[in-house]
C-alpha atoms as a PDB file:
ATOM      1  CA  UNK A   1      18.613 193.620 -42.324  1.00  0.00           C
ATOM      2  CA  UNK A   2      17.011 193.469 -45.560  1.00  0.00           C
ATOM      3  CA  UNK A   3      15.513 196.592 -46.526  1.00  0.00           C
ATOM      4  CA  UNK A   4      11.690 196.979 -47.458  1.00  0.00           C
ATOM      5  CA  UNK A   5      10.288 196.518 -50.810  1.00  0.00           C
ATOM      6  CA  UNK A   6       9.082 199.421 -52.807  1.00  0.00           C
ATOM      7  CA  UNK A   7       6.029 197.777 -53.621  1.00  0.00           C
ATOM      8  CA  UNK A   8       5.179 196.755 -50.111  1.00  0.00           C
ATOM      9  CA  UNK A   9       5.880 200.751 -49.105  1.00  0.00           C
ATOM     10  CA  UNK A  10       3.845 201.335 -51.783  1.00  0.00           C
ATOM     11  CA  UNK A  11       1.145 198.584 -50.085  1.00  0.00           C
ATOM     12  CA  UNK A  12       1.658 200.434 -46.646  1.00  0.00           C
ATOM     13  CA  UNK A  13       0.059 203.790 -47.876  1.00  0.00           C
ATOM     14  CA  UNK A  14      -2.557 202.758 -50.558  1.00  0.00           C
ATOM     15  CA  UNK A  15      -3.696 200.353 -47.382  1.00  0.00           C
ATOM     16  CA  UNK A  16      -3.415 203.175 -44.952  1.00  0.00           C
ATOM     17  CA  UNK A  17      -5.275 205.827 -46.969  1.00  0.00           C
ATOM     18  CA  UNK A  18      -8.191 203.213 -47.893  1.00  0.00           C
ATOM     19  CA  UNK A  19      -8.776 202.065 -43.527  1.00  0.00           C
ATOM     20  CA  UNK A  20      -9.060 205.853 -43.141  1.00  0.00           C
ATOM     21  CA  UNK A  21     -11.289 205.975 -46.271  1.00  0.00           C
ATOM     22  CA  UNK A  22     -13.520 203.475 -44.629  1.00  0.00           C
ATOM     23  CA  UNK A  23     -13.657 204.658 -41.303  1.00  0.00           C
ATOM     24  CA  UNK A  24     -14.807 207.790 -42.492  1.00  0.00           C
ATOM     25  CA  UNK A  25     -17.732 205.775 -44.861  1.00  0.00           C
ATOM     26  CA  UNK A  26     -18.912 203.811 -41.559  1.00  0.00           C
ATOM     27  CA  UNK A  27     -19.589 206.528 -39.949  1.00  0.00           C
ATOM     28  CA  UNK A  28     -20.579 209.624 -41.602  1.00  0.00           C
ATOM     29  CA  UNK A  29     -21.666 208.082 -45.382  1.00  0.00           C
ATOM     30  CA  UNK A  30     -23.475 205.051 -44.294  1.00  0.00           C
ATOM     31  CA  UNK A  31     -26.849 205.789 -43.025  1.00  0.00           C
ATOM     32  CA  UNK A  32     -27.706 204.811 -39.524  1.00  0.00           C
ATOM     33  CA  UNK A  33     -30.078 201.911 -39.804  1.00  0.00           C
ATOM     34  CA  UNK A  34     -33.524 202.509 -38.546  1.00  0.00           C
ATOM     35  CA  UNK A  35     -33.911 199.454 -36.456  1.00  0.00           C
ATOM     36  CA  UNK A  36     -30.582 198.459 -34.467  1.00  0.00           C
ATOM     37  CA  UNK A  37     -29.132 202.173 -34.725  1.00  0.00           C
ATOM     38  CA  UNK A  38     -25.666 203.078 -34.762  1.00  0.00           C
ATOM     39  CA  UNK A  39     -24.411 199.776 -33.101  1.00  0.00           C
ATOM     40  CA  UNK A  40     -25.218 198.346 -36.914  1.00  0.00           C
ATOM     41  CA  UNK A  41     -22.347 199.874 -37.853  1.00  0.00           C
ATOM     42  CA  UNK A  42     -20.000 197.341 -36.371  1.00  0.00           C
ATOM     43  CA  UNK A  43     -21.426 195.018 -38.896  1.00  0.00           C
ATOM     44  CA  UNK A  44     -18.741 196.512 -41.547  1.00  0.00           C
ATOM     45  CA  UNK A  45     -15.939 195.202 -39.728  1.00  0.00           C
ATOM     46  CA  UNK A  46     -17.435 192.693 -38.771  1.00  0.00           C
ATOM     47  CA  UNK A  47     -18.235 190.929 -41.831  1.00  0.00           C
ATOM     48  CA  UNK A  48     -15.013 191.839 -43.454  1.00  0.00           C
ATOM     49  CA  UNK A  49     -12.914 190.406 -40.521  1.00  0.00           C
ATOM     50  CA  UNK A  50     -14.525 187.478 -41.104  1.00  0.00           C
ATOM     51  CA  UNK A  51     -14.111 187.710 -44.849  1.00  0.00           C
ATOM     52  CA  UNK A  52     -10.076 188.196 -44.340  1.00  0.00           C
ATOM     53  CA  UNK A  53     -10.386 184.790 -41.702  1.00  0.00           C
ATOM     54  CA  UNK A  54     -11.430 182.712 -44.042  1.00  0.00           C
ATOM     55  CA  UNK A  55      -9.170 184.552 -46.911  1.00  0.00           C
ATOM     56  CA  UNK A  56      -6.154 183.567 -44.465  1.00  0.00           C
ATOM     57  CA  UNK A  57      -7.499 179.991 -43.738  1.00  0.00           C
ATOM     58  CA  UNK A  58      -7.761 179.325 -47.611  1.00  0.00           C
ATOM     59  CA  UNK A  59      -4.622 180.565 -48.582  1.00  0.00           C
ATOM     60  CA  UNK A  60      -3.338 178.400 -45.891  1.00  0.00           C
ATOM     61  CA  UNK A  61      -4.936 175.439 -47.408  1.00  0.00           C
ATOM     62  CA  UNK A  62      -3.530 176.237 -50.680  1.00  0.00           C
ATOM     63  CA  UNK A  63      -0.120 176.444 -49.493  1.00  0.00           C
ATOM     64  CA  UNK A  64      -0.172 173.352 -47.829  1.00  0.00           C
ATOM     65  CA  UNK A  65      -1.173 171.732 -51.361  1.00  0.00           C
ATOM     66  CA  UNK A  66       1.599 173.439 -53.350  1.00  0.00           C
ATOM     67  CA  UNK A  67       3.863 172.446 -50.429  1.00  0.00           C
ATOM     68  CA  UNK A  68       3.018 168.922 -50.807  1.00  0.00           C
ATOM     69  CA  UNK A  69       3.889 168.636 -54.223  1.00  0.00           C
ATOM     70  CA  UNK A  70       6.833 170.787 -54.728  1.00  0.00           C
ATOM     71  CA  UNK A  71       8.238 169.970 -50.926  1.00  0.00           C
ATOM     72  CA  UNK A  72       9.410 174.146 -50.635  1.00  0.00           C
ATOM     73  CA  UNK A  73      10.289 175.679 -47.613  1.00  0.00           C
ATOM     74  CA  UNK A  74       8.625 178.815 -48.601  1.00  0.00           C
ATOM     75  CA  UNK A  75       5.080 177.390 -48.979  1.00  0.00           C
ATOM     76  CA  UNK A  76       5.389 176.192 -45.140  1.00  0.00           C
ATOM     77  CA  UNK A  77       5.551 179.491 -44.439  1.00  0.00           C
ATOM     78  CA  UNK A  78       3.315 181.034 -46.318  1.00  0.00           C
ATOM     79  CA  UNK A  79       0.880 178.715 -44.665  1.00  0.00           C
ATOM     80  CA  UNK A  80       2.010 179.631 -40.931  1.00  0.00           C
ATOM     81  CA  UNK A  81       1.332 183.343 -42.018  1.00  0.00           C
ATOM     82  CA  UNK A  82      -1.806 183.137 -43.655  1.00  0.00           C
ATOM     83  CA  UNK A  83      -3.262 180.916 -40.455  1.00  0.00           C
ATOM     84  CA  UNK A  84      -1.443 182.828 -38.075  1.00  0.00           C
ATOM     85  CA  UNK A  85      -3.836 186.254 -39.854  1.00  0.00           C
ATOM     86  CA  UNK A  86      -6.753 184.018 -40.223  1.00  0.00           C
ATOM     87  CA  UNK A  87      -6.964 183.569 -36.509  1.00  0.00           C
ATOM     88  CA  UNK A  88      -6.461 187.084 -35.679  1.00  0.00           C
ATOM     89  CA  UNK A  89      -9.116 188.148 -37.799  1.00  0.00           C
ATOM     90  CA  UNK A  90     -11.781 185.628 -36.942  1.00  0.00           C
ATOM     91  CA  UNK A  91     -11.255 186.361 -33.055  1.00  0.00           C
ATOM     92  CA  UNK A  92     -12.239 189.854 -34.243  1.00  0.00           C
ATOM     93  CA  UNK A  93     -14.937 188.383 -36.238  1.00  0.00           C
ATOM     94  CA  UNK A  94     -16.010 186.652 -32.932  1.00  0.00           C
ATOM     95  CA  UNK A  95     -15.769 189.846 -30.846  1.00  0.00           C
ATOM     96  CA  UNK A  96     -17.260 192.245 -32.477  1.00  0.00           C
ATOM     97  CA  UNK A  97     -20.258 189.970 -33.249  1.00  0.00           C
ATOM     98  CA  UNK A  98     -20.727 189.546 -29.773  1.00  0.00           C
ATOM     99  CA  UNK A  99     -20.699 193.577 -29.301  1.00  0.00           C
ATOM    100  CA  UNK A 100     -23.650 193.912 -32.063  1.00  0.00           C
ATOM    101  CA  UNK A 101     -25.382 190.547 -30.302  1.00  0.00           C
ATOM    102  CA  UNK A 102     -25.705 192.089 -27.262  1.00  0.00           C
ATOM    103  CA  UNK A 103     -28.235 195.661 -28.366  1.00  0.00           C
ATOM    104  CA  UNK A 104     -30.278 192.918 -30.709  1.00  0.00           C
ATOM    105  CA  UNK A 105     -29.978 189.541 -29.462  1.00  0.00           C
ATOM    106  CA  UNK A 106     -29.829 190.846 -25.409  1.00  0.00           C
ATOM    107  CA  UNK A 107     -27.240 188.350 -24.767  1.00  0.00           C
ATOM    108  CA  UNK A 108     -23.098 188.631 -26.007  1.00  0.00           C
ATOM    109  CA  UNK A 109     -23.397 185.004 -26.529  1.00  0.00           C
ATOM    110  CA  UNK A 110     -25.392 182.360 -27.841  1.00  0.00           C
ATOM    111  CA  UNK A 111     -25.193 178.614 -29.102  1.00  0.00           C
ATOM    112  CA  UNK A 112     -26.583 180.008 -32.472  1.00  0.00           C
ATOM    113  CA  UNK A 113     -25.385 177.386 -35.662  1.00  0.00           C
ATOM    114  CA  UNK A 114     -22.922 180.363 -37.039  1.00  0.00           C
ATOM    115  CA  UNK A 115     -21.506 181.460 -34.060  1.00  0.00           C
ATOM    116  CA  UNK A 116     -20.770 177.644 -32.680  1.00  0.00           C
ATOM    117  CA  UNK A 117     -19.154 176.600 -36.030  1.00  0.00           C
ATOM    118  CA  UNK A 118     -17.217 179.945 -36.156  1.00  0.00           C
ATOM    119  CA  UNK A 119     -15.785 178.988 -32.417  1.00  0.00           C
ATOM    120  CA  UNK A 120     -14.958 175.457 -33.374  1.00  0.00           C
ATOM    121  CA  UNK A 121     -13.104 176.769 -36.849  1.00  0.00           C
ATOM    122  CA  UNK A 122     -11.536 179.273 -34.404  1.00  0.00           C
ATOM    123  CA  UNK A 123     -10.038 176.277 -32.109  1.00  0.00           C
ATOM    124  CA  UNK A 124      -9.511 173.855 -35.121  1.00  0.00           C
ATOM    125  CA  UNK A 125      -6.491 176.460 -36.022  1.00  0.00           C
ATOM    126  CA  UNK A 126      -5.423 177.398 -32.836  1.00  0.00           C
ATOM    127  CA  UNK A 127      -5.184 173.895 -32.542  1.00  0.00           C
ATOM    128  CA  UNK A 128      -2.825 174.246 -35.906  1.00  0.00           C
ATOM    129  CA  UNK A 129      -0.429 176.241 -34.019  1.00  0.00           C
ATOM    130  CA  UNK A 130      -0.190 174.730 -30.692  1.00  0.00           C
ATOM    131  CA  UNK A 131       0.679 170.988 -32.591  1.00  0.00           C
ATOM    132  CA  UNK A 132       3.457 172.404 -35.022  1.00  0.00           C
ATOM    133  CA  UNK A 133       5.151 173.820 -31.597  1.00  0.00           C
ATOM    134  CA  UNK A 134       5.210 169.943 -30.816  1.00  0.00           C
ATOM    135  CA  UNK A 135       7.403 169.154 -34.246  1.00  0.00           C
ATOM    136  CA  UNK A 136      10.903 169.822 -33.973  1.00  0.00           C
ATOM    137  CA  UNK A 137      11.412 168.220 -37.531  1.00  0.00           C
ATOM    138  CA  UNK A 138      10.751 171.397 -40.009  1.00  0.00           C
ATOM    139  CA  UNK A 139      10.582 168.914 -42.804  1.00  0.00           C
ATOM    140  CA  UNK A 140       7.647 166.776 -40.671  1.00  0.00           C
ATOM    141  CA  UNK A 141       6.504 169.735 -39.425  1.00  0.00           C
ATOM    142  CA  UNK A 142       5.459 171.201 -42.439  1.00  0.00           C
ATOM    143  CA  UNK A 143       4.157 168.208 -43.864  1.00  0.00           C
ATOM    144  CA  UNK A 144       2.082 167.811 -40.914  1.00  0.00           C
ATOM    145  CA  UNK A 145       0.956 171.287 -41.482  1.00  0.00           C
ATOM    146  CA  UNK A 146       0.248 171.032 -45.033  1.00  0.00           C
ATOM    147  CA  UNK A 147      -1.934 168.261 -44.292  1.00  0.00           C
ATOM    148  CA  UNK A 148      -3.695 169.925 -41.320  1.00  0.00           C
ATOM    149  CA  UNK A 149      -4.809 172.880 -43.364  1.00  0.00           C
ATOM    150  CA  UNK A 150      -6.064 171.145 -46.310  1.00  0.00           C
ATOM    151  CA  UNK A 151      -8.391 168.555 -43.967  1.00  0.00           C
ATOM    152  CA  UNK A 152      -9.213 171.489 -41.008  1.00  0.00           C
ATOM    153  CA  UNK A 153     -10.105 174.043 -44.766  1.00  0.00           C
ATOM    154  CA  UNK A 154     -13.493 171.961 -44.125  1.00  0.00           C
ATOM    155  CA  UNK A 155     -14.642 173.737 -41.215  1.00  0.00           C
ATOM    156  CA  UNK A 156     -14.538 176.984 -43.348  1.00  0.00           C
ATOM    157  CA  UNK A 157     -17.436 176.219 -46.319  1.00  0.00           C
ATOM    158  CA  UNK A 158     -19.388 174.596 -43.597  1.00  0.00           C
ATOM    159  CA  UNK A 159     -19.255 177.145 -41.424  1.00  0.00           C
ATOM    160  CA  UNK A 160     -19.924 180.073 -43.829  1.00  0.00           C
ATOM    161  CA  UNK A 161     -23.085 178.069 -45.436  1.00  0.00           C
ATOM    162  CA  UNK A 162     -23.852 177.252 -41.363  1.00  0.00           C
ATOM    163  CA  UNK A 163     -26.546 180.335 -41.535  1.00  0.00           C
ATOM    164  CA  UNK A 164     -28.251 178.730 -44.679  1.00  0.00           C
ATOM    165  CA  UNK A 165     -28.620 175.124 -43.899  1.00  0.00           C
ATOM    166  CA  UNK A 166     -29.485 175.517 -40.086  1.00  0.00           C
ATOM    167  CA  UNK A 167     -32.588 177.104 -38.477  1.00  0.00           C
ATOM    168  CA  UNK A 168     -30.698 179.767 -37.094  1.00  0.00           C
ATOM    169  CA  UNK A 169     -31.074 183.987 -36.044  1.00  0.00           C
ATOM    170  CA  UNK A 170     -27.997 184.760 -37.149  1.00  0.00           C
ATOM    171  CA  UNK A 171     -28.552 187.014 -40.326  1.00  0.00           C
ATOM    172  CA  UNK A 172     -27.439 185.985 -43.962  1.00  0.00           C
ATOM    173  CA  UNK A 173     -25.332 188.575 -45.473  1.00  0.00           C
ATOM    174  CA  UNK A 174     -25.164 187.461 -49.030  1.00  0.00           C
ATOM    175  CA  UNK A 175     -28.470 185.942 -49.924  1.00  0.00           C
ATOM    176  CA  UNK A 176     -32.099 186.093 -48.133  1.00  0.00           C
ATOM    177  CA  UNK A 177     -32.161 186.122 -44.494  1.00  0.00           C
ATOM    178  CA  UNK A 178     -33.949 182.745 -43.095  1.00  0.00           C
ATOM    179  CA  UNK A 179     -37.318 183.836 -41.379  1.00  0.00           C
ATOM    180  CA  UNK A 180     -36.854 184.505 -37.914  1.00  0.00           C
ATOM    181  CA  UNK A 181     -33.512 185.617 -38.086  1.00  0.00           C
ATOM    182  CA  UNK A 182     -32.781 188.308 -35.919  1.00  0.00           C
ATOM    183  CA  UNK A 183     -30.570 191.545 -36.819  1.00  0.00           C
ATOM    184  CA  UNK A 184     -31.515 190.929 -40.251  1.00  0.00           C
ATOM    185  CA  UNK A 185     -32.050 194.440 -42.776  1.00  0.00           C
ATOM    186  CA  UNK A 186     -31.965 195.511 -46.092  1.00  0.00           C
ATOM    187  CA  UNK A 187     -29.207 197.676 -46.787  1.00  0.00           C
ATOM    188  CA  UNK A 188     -29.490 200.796 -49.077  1.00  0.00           C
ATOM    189  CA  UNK A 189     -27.095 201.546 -51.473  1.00  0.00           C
ATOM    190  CA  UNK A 190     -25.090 203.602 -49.244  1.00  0.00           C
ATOM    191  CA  UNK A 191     -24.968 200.412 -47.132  1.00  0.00           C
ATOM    192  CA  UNK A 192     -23.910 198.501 -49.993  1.00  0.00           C
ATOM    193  CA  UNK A 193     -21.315 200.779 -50.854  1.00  0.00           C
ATOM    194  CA  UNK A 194     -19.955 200.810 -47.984  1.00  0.00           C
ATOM    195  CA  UNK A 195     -19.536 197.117 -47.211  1.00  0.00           C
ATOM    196  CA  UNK A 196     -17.615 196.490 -50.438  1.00  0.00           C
ATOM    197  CA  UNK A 197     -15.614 198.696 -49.888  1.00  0.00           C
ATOM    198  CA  UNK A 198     -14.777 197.309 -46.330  1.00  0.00           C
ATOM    199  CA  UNK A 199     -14.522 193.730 -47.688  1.00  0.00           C
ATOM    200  CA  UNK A 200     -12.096 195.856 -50.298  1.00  0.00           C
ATOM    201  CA  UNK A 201      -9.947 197.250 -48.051  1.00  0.00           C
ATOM    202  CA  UNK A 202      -9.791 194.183 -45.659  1.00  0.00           C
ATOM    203  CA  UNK A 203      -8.066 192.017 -48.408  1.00  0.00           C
ATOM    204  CA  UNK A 204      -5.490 194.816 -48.781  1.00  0.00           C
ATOM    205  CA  UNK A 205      -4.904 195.011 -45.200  1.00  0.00           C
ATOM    206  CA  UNK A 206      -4.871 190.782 -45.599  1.00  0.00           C
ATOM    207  CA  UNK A 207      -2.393 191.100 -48.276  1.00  0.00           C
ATOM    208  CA  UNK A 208      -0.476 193.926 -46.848  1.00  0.00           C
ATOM    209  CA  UNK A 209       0.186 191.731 -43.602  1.00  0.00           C
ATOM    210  CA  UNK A 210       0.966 188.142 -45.214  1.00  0.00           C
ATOM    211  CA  UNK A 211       4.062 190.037 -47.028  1.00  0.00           C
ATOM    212  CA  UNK A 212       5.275 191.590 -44.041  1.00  0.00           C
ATOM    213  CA  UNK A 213       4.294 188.295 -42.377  1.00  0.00           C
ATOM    214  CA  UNK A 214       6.220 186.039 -45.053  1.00  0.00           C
ATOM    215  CA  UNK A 215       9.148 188.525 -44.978  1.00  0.00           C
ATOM    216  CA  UNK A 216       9.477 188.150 -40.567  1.00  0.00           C
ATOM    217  CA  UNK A 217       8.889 183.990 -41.316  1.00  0.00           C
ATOM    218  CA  UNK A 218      11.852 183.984 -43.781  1.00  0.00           C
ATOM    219  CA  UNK A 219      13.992 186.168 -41.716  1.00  0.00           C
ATOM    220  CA  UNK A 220      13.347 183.636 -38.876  1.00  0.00           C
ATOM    221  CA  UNK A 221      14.047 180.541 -41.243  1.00  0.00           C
ATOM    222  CA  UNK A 222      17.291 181.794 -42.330  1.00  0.00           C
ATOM    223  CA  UNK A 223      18.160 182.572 -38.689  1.00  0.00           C
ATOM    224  CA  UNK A 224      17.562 178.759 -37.612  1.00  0.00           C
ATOM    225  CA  UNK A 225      19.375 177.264 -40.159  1.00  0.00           C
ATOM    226  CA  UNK A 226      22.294 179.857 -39.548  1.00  0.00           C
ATOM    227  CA  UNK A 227      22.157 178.507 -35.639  1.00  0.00           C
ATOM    228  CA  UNK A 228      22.208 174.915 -37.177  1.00  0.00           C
ATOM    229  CA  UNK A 229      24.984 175.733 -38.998  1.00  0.00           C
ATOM    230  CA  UNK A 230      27.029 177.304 -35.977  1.00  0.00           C
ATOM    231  CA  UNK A 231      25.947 173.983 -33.853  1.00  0.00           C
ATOM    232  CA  UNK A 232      27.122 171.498 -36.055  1.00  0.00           C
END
């Protein structure tokens, strides 16, 4: 068993101390907002989960790119891990959406633009995983994957820009909210700070688990092709 990197250790803690760091920011820096109350402080998480879904989904796209021209095994897998995080995060996206819905929308659910896109993007990768489970090729199977991220990486600008080009009440985060939008506010700097910082520490929690991720997919790689070896 390969030991772990120093740097990744070193990953672990500066990740660590900054979700702690955050937690504490959400709630007892941040303001309470005036309007929705303290249930507006899921929105912290909330947009950063979906900020590390879409991080995962990209890198995933990218990999499948690199993969296609240089044909390396490791780029395969750096794509499975990314997607694999990506869909994780976005379910959490999804979920805790639904808890801030329900105070200010009255309903956990509705066929709003963003939140239908986000579902379909959502299945579009789960989809992802389910077909390379029908490759037993890992050459095809990577290809296929490669190819599947780069056309399903559509679903991701067009569901993100989803709040701007449809009539919608889901609130714009970056930007100005549409009229009519509801859970829509101004944040104060506090606010402000605070959300960076989430979206901060999100990408090293996204880049802390793609390592370790990457590190389990190689392990497993080298263990198939050990079996291969023994069957032959």
């Amino acid at each position: 068993m390969e030991s772990t990197p120093r740097w990744l250790k070193v990953l672990d803690y500066i990740t660590a101390t900054m979700f702690i760091a955050a937690i504490l920011m959400v709630f007892f820096y941040a303001p309470t907002e005036a309007v929705m109350g303290a249930v507006q402080r899921v929105f912290y998480f909330h947009v950063a989960s979906g900020w590390v879904g879409m991080l995962g989904f990209l890198t995933t796209a990218v990999a499948g790119v690199v993969y296609l021209k240089t044909s390396c095994r490791i780029w395969d897998i750096v794509g499975l891990a990314a997607v694999e995080i990506g869909i994780v995060f976005v379910f959490i996206t999804i979920v805790t959406g639904s808890i801030w819905a329900r105070p200010v929308w009255n309903t956990w659910w509705t066929w709003d633009p963003r939140l239908t896109t986000a579902a379909f993007m959502e299945l579009i990768y789960a989809a992802y995983i389910m077909l390379r489970q029908g490759i037993d090729d890992p050459d095809r199977r990577a290809r296929f994957g490669a190819v599947y991220a780069i056309i399903g990486f559509v679903s991701v600008p067009f569901t993100f820009m989803s709040a701007r080009m449809f009539r919608t009440i889901h609130p714009v985060v970056v930007g100005i909210n549409q009229p009519g939008s509801l859970g829509g506010f101004d944040m104060t700097p506090r606010m402000l700070q605070t959300f960076l910082f989430s979206l901060l520490m999100f990408t090293f929690v996204f880049a802390d688990l793609l390592w370790r991720r990457i590190r389990l997919g190689l392990l497993a790689d080298k263990a198939a092709q050990m079996k291969m070896k023994r069957n032959e």
